[in-house]
Every structure is written in structure tokens, then in C-alpha cells.
Protein backbone atom coordinates (compact mmCIF):
# COMPACT_ATOMS: atom_id res chain seq x y z
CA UNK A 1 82.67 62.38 163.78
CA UNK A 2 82.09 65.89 165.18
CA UNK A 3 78.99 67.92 163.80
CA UNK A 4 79.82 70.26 160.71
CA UNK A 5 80.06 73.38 162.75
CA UNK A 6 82.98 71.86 164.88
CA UNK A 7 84.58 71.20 161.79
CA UNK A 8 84.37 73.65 160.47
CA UNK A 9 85.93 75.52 163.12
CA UNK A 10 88.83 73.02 163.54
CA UNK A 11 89.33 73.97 159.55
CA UNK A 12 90.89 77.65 161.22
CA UNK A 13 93.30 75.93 163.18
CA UNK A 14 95.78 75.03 160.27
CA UNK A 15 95.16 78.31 158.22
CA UNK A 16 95.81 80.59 160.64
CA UNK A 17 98.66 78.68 161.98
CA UNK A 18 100.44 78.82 158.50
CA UNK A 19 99.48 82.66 158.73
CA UNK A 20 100.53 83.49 161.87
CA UNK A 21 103.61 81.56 160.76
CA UNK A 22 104.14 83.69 158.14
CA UNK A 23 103.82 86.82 159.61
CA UNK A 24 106.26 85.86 162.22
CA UNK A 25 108.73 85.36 159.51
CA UNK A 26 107.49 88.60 158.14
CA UNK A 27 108.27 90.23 161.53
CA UNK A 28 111.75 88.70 161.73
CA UNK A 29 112.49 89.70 158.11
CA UNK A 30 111.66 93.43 158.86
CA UNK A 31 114.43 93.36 161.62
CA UNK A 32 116.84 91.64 159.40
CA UNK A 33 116.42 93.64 156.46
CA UNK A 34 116.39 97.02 158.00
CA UNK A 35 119.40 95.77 159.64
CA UNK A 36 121.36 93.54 156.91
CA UNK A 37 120.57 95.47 153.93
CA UNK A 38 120.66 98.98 152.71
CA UNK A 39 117.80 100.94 151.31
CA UNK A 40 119.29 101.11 148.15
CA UNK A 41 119.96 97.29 147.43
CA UNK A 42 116.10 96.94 149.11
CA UNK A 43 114.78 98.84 146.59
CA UNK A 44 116.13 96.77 143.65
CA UNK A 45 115.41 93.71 145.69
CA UNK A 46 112.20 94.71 145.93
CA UNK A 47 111.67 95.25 142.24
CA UNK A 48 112.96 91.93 141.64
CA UNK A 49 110.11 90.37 143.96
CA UNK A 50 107.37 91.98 141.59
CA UNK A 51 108.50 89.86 138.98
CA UNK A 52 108.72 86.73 140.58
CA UNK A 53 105.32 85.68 140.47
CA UNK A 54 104.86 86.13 137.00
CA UNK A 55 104.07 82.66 136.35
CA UNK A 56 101.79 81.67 139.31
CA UNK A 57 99.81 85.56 138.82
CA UNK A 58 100.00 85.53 134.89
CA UNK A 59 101.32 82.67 132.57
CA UNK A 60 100.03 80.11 135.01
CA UNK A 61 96.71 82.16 136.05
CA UNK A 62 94.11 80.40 134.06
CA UNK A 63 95.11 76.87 135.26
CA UNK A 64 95.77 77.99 138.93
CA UNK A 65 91.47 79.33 138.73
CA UNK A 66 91.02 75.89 136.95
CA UNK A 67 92.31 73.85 139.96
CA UNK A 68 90.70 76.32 142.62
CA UNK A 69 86.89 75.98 140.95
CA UNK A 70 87.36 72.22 139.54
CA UNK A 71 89.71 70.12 141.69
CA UNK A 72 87.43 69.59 144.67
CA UNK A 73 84.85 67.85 142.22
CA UNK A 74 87.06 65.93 140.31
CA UNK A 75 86.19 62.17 139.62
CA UNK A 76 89.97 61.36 139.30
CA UNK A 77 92.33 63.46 141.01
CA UNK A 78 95.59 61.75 139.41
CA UNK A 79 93.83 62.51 136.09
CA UNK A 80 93.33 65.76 136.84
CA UNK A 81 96.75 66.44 138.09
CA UNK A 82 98.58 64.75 135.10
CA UNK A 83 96.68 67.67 132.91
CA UNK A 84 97.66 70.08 135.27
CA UNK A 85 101.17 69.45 134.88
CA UNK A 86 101.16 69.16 131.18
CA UNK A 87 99.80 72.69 130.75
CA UNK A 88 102.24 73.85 133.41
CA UNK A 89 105.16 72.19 131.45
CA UNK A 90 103.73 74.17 127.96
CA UNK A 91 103.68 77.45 129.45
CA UNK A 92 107.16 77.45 130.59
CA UNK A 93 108.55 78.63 127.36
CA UNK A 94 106.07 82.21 127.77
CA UNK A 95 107.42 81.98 131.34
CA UNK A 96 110.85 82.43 130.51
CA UNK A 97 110.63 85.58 128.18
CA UNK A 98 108.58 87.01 130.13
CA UNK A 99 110.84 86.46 133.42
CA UNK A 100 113.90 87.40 131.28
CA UNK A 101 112.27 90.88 130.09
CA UNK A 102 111.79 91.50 134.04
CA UNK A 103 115.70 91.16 134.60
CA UNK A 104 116.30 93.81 131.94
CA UNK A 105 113.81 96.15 133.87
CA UNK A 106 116.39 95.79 136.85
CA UNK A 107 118.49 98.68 137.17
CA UNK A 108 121.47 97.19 135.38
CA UNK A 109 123.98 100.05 137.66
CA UNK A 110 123.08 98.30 140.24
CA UNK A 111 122.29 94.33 139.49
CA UNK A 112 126.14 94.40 136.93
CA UNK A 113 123.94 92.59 134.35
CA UNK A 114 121.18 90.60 133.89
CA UNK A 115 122.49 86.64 133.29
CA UNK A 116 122.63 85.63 137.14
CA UNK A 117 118.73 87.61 138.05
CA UNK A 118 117.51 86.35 134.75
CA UNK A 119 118.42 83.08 135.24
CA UNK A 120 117.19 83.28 139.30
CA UNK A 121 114.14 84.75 138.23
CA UNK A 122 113.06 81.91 135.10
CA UNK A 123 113.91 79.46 138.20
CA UNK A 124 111.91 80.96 140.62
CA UNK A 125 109.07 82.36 138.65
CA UNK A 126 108.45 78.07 137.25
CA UNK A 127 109.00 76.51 140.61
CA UNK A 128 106.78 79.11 142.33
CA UNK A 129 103.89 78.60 139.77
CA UNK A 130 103.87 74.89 140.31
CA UNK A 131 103.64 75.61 144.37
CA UNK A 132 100.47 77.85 143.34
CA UNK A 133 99.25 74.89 141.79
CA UNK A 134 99.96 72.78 144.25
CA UNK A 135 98.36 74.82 147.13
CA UNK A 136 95.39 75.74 145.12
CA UNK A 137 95.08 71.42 144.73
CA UNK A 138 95.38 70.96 148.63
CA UNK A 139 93.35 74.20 149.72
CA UNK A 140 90.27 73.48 147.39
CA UNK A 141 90.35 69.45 148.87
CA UNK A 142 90.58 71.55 152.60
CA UNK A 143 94.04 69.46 152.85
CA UNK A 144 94.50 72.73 155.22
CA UNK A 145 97.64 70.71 157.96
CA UNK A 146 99.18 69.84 154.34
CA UNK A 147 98.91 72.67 152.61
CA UNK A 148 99.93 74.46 156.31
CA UNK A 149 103.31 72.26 155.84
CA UNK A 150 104.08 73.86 152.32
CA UNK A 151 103.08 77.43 153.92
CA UNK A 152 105.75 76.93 156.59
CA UNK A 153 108.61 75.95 154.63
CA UNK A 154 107.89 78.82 151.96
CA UNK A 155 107.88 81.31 154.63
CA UNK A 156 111.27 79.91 156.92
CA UNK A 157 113.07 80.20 153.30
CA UNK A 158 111.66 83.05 151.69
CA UNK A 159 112.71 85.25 154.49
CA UNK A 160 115.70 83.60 155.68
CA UNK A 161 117.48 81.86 152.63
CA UNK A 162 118.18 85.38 150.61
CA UNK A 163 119.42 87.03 153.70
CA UNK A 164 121.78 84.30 155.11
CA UNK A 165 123.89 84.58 151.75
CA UNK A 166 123.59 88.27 151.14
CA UNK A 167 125.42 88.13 154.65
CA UNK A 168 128.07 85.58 153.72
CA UNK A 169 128.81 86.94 150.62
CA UNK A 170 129.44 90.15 152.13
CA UNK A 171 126.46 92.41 150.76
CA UNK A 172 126.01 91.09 146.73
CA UNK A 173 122.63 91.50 145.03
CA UNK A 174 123.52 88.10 143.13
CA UNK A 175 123.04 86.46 146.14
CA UNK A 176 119.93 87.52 146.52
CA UNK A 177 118.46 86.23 143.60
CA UNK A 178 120.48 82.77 144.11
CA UNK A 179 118.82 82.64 147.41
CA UNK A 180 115.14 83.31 146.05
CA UNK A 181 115.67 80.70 143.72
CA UNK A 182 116.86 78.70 146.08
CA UNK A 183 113.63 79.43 148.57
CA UNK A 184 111.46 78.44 145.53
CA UNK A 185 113.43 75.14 145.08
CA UNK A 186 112.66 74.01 148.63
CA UNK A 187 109.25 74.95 148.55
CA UNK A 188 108.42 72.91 145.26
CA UNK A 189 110.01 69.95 146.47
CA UNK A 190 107.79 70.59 149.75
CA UNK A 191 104.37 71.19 147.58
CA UNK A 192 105.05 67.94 145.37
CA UNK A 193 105.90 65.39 148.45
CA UNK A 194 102.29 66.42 149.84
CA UNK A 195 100.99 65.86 146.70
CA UNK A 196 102.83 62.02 146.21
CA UNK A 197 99.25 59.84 146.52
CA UNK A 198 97.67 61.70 143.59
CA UNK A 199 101.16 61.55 141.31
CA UNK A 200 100.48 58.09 139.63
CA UNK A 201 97.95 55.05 139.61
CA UNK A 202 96.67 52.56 136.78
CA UNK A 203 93.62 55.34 136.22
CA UNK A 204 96.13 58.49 135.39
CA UNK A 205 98.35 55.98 132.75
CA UNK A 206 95.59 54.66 131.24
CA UNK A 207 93.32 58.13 131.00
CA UNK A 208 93.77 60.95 129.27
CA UNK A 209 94.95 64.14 130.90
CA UNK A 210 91.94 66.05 131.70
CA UNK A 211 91.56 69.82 129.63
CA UNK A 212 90.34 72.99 130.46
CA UNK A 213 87.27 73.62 130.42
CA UNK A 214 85.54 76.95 129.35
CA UNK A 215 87.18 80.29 129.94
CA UNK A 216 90.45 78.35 131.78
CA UNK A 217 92.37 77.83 128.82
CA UNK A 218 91.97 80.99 127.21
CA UNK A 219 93.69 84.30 126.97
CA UNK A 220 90.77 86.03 130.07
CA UNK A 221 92.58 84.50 133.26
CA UNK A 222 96.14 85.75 131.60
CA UNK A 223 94.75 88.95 130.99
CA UNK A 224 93.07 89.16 134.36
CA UNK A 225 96.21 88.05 136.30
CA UNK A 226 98.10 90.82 134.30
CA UNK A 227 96.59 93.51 135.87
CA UNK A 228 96.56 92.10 139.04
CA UNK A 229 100.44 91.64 138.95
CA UNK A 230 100.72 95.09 137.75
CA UNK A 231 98.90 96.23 140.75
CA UNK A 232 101.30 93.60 142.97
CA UNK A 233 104.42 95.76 141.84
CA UNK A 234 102.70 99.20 140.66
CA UNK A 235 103.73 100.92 143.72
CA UNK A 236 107.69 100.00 144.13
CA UNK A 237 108.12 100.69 140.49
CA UNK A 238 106.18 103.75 140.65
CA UNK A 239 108.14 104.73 143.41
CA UNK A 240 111.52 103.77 142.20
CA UNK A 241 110.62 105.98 138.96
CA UNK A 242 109.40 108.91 140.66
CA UNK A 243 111.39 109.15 143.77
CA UNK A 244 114.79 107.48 143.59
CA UNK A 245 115.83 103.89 144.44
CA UNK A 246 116.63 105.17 148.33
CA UNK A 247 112.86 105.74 148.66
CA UNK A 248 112.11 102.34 146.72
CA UNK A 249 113.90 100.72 149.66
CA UNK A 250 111.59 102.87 152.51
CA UNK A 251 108.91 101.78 150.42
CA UNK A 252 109.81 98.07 150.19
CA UNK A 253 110.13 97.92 153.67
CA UNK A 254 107.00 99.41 154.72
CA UNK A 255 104.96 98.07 152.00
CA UNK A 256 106.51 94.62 153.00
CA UNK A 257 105.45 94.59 156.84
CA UNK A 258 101.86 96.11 155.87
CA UNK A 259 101.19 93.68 153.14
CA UNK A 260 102.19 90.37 154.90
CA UNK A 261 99.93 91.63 157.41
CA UNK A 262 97.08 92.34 155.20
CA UNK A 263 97.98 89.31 152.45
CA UNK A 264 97.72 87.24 155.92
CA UNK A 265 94.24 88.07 156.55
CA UNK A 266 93.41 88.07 152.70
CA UNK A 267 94.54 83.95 152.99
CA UNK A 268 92.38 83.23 155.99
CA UNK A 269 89.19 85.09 154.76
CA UNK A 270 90.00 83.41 151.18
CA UNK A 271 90.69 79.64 152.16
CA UNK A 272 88.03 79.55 155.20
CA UNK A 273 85.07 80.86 152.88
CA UNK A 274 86.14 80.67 149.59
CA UNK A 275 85.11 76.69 149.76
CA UNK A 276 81.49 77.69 150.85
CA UNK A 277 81.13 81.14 148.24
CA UNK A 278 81.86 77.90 145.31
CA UNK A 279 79.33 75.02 147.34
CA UNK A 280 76.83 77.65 147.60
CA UNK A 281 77.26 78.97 144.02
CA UNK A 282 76.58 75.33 142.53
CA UNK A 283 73.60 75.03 144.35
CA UNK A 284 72.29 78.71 143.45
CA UNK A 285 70.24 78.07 140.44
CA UNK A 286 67.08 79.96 141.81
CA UNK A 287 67.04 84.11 142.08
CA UNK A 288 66.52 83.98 146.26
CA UNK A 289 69.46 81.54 146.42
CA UNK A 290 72.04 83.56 143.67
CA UNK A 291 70.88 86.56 146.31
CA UNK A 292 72.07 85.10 149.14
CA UNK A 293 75.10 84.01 147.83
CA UNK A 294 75.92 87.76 146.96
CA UNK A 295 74.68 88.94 150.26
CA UNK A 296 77.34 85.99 151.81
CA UNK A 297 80.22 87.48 149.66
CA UNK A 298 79.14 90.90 150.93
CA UNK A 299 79.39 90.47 154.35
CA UNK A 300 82.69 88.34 154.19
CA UNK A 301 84.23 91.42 151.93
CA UNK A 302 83.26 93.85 154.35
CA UNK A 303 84.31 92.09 157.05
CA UNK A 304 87.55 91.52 155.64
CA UNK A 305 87.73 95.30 154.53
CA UNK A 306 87.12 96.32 158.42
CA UNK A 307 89.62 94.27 159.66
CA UNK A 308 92.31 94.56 157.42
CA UNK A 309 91.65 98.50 158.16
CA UNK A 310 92.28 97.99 161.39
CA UNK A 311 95.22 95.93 161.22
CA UNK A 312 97.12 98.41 159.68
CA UNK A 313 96.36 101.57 161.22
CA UNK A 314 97.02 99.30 164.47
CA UNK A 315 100.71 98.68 162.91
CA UNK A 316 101.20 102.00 161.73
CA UNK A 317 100.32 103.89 165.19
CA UNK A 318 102.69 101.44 166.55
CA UNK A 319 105.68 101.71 164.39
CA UNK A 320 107.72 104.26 165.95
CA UNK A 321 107.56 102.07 169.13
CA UNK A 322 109.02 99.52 166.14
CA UNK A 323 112.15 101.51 165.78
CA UNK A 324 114.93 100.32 166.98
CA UNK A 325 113.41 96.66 169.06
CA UNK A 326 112.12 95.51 165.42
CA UNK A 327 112.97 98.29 162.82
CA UNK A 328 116.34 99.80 162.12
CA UNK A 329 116.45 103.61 162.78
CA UNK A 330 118.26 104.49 159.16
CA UNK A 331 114.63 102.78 158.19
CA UNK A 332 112.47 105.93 159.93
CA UNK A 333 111.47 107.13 157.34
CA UNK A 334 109.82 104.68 155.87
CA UNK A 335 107.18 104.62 158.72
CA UNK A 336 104.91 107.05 156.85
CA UNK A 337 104.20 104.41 154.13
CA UNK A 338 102.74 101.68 156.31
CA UNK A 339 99.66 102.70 156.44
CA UNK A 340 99.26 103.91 152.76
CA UNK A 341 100.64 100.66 151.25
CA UNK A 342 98.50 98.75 154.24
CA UNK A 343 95.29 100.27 152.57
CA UNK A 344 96.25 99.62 148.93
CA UNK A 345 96.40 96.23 149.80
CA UNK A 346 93.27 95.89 151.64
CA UNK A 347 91.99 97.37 148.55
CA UNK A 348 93.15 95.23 145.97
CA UNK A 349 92.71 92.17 148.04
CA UNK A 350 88.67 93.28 148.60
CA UNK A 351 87.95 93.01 144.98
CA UNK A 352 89.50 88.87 145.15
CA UNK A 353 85.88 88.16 146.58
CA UNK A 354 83.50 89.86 143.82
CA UNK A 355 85.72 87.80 141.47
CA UNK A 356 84.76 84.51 143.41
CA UNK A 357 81.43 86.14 143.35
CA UNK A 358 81.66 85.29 139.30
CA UNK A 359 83.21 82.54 139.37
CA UNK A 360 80.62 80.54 142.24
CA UNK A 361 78.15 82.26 139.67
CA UNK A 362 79.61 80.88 136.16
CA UNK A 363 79.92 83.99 135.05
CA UNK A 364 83.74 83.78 134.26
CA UNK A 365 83.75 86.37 131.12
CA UNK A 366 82.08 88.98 133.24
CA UNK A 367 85.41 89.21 135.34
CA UNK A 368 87.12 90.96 132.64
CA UNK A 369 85.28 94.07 132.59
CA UNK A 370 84.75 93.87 136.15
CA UNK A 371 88.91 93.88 137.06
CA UNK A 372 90.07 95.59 134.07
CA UNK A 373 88.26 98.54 134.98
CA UNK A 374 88.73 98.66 138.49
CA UNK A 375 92.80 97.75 137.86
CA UNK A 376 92.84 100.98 134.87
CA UNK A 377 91.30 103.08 137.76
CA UNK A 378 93.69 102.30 140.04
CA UNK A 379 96.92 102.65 137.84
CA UNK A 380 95.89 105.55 136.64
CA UNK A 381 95.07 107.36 140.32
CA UNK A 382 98.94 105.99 141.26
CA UNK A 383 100.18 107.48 138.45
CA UNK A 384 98.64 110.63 138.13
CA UNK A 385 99.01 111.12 142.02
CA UNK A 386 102.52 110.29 142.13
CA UNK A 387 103.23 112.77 139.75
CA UNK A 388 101.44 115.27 142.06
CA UNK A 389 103.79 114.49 144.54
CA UNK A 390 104.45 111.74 147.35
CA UNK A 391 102.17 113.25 149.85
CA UNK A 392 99.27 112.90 147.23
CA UNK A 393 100.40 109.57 145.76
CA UNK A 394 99.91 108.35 149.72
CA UNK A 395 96.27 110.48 150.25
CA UNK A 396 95.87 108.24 147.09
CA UNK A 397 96.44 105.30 148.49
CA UNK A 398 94.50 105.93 151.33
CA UNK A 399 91.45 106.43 149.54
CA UNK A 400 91.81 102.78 147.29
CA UNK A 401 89.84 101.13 149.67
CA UNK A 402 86.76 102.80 148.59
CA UNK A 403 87.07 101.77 144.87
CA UNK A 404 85.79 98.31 145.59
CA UNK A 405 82.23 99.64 147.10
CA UNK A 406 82.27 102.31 144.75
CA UNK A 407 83.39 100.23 141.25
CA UNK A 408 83.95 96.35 142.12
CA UNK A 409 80.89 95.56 144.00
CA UNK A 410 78.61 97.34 141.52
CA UNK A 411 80.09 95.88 138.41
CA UNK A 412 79.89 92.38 139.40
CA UNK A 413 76.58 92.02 140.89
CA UNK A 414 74.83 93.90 138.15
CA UNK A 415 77.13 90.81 135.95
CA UNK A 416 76.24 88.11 138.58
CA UNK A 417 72.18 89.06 138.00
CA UNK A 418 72.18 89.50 134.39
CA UNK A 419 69.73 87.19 133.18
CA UNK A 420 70.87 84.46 131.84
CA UNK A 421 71.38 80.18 131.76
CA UNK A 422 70.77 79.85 135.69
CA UNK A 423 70.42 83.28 136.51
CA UNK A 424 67.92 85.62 137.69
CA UNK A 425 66.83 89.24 137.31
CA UNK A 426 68.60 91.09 139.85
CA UNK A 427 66.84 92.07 143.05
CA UNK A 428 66.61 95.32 144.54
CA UNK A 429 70.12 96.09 145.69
């Protein structure tokens, strides 16, 4: 058996395969949708997106951070799953209004209606929730070749399924939608064969399911993942309501290429330290232990914060060398927004490790205040900026990454060194 730092290193391999996997998709769906689809269809495409994860980002939120925090520790994994899916199964009813009030914020000119998106999007929101679940199982285990599998097959269909019958219906939004659902369909199937050896055994019949525990099955993750779903679509609907559906679709696609760039990074830094931030945080019951685990979620923020930076201010300096090999010309003028919606991201994905920092910490309600506020600040700067103008809503967005060192980072650590059961007065900081 190699030594723990070997490893540990061999644990990269299969996360930043599935990542580099995905932005290669990313890259190819950049060509074909600059090429394939108009901006105007984009832009309603791209409002449809920010719905789809409703249930995985809000109905399903507090039992996705229940798997993440608990599954690694179970005693019985097939127990644990069989309570897993039974709160999955009751939330689908909340899933569905909620996915059906997203198809009547569609622009109904353009979508004809709102059966064939509502009924894609109550499809696609379930199915995708259950693949959160899944993943968050297989990632918290470090099943990282498995859950690499699911990664791929998510990726090949989200970008290619949607695209391949827009084309042979001859340009209908409907079959967008039918090919998102069907992308979500694949991938389930995908998530639950990987899963197969914890899905039965004489232990799961004969045991009860296993609850949640603590904050989990309460109304804080919903709330939490609320605002974080709102800041997932904030920008295209923003967009779309100040500045027309046209610059919706420049938006989509720029915000698109920066984001998987940026979300790719956010996965590595999540699923190769995440792990650790939790081991360390069970451990920490002594003040000069909790410090060094917020020291260790310091230093991976930053570093993620750096690189995503750099990443895509690289991209956007290269995009009009884009033009034409990668992106289609009538889709100039959407280079502008790379960076901007680049930087938003890094922002929002920064503040993911202060809420680890809680969690490894037990200190679940403090998350609340924590995001809330940092999520109000930021909807109201988009808003208020926006209707400035564009070029402020982008300065903006170009100053989000700040908020986290300036709000986040504050917040939680004065939460994570509040005195309390297994805490200690907070050091000099």
C-alpha cells in the first residue's frame, strides 16, 4: 500500500480528469452554441438552466449537506441510503411547484407555453437532485474513478443531447428542454448503477431508514440553498430584465465558458480538501486545533481565489483569438462579459469554504447569518448596479470577489470561535 501522501496525490488523478472532461465539453459547447443557436433562443435557454437545479440547490439542499458531512462515517451505508431516498421521494411534491412556477417565469412569446418546459423541467430538476445525492455519496467515500464515471456522462449529454435535437428539429426551444431532460435521465441511471452494492442487503430490510440529524432536516439548508440558487441565475435574469433577451444570450454565452472554467476549479479545490477541512474539524475540539483548521480553510480559499482570478482574466485576454476557431463572430460581443461573470463566480464559489468552515466546526445555524448576508449584499449590488447601467453592473461584478475577505471570512470565524460546546475563544485574527 503506498504511503498517505502518494495517495493522496493519486486522489487528483480522477477529479481533475472528470474536470478537465468537463471543460472540454464546455469548450465544444461554446463552438456549438455560438454556432447552432441564436442569441435570442440562448437567452431563454439560459433562463431555463437557472431553474433546473432547483431540487439538488434548494428542495433537496438539506439532505445533499446531510450525505456530504455524514455518509463517510456511516455504520451502514445501505441504511443510510434507504433514508436518503425516502426523503428524496417526499420532497418531490415541493419540487414540482416549485419547477412548474419556473416555466411560467419563461418568456411565454418565446417558449409558446409552458406544458412541454414545465414538464422537462419537474423531470430534470428530480433526476438531477438524486445525481447530487448520489455524487455527494461517492465523493465523501473518495469513490473519486466512480464518481469520475457519473461526471463524464453528465457532461457528454448535458452539452451534446440538447443541441443534437435543437438541430434535427430544425431550431425549436421544446427540444431543448426534451433534451435536458433527457441529459438528466442518462445521468441518473449512470449515478444509481455506481451506487448498486449499497442499494439492498438483509441490514437495510431489516433497519430502519436512518433520519436527519440536527439542522439537516430543517427549513436552514432550504433557506441557505435559496440564496445560493438565486445567486446561480441572478445575473441572466437580471440581464434579461434590464437589457433585452439578445443580451441574455451574450451573457449566457460568456457567463457559460467563464463559469465552467471557474465551477471546474471550485470541484477540484472542493472534493480534494473538503474530505480533510471535515477529518480535521472532528478532531478540533481544543482552541490551537479549531485555529488551525481555520488557518487550513484560509489558505485553500485564497488559493482558490488566486487561481480562479487568473483563469479567467487568462480566458478573457484570449477570447478575441476565440472568435471565429472556437466562438462564432455574431457572438463578439459577448466577449466583454467573460471576465465579469468569471469573477462573480470566483466570488460566490469562495464563500463554499467558510461554509465548510461551519460545518467541520458544528456550527451549522451560524451559516445562516453568515450566507444570507453576504447573498442580500450581493443581490442588492447587481441590482442597484444594473440599474446604473451595464458598464457599472460589470465594474460590479468585478469587485464581488472582495466581498468574501471583506464579509464571509469575518462572519464565520468570529461564528466558528464563539465559545461554545467544543469551542474556544477566538484567537487573535
Amino acid at each position: 500500500m503506498p504511503p498517505a501522501p502518494a495517495r493522496s496525490q493519486l486522489r487528483l488523478i480522477p477529479i481533475l480528469l472528470a474536470q478537465a472532461f468537463g471543460i472540454g465539453c464546455g469548450v465544444a459547447g461554446v463552438k456549438l452554441n455560438s454556432t447552432l443557436v441564436p442569441p435570442e433562443a440562448l437567452g431563454v435557454y439560459g433562463v431555463f438552466l437557472t431553474f433546473a437545479p432547483v431540487g439538488a440547490w434548494v428542495v433537496h439542499a438539506g439532505l445533499v449537506k446531510f450525505v456530504v458531512r455524514h455518509w463517510a462515517g456511516a455504520t451502514s451505508r445501505p441504511v443510510l441510503l434507504r433514508g436518503v431516498i425516502i426523503g428524496w421521494a417526499k420532497r418531490l411534491p415541493w419540487l414540482g411547484l416549485a419547477a412548474i412556477a419556473g416555466a411560467f417565469a419563461l418568456p411565454q412569446a418565446q417558449t409558446g407555453g409552458t406544458l412541454v418546459p414545465g414538464l422537462a423541467l419537474v423531470v430534470a430538476a428530480s433526476l438531477l437532485a438524486a445525481v447530487a445525492l448520489a455524487q455527494a455519496a461517492l465523493q465523501a467515500e473518495g469513490a473519486h474513478w466512480r464518481d469520475c464515471f457519473v461526471s463524464v456522462y453528465a457532461s457528454l449529454t448535458r452539452t451534446f443531447l440538447p443541441l443534437l435535437l435543437f438541430t434535427l428539429s430544425g431550431g425549436t426551444l421544446a427540444a431543448l428542454w426534451l433534451g435536458f431532460g433527457g441529459h438528466a435521465l442518462i445521468t441518473a441511471i449512470a449515478a444509481a448503477w455506481v451506487l448498486r452494492a449499497h442499494w439492498a442487503g438483509e441490514e437495510s430490510a431489516n433497519a430502519a431508514p436512518a433520519p436527519l440529524t440536527g439542522a439537516y432536516g430543517g427549513p436552514l439548508f432550504i433557506a441557505l440553498a435559496a440564496a445560493t440558487w438565486v445567486l446561480a441565475g441572478l445575473n441572466r435574469w437580471i440581464v434579461a430584465a434590464f437589457f433585452g433577451a439578445t443580451e441574455a444570450g451574450y451573457f449566457t454565452l460568456a457567463g457559460g465558458a467563464a463559469v465552467v472554467l471557474v465551477s471546474a476549479l471550485g470541484a477540484v479545490f472542493v472534493q480534494y480538501f473538503q474530505p480533510g477541512i471535515f477529518a480535521l474539524g472532528d478532531t478540533a475540539a481544543a482552541g490551537g486545533e479549531r485555529a488551525l483548521l481555520a488557518r487550513r480553510v484560509d489558505q485553500v480559499a485564497l488559493a482558490f481565489a488566486g487561481t480562479g482570478i487568473a483563469g479567467v482574466g487568462a480566458l478573457a485576454l484570449a477570447s478575441p483569438w476565440l472568435v471565429g476557431p472556437l466562438i462564432s463572430e455574431k457572438y463578439f460581443t459577448a466577449l466583454p462579459w467573460i471576465f465579469p461573470a468569471g469573477c462573480f463566480g470566483v466570488a460566490t464559489i469562495t464563500t463554499v469554504f467558510y461554509h465548510s468552515l461551519l460545518l467541520a466546526g458544528r456550527r451549522e445555524a451560524a451559516c445562516a447569518p453568515v450566507e444570507l448576508t453576504t447573498a442580500v449584499v450581493l443581490i442588492v449590488g447587481c441590482l442597484g448596479s444594473a440599474a446604473a447601467s451595464a458598464e457599472w453592473f460589470a465594474r460590479w461584478l468585478m469587485l464581488t470577489p472582495l466581498l468574501p475577505w471583506l464579509l464571509t471570512r469575518p462572519l464565520a470565524r468570529g461564528y466558528f470561535f464563539r465559545p461554545g460546546a467544543g469551542a474556544a475563544s477566538a484567537p487573535a485574527r
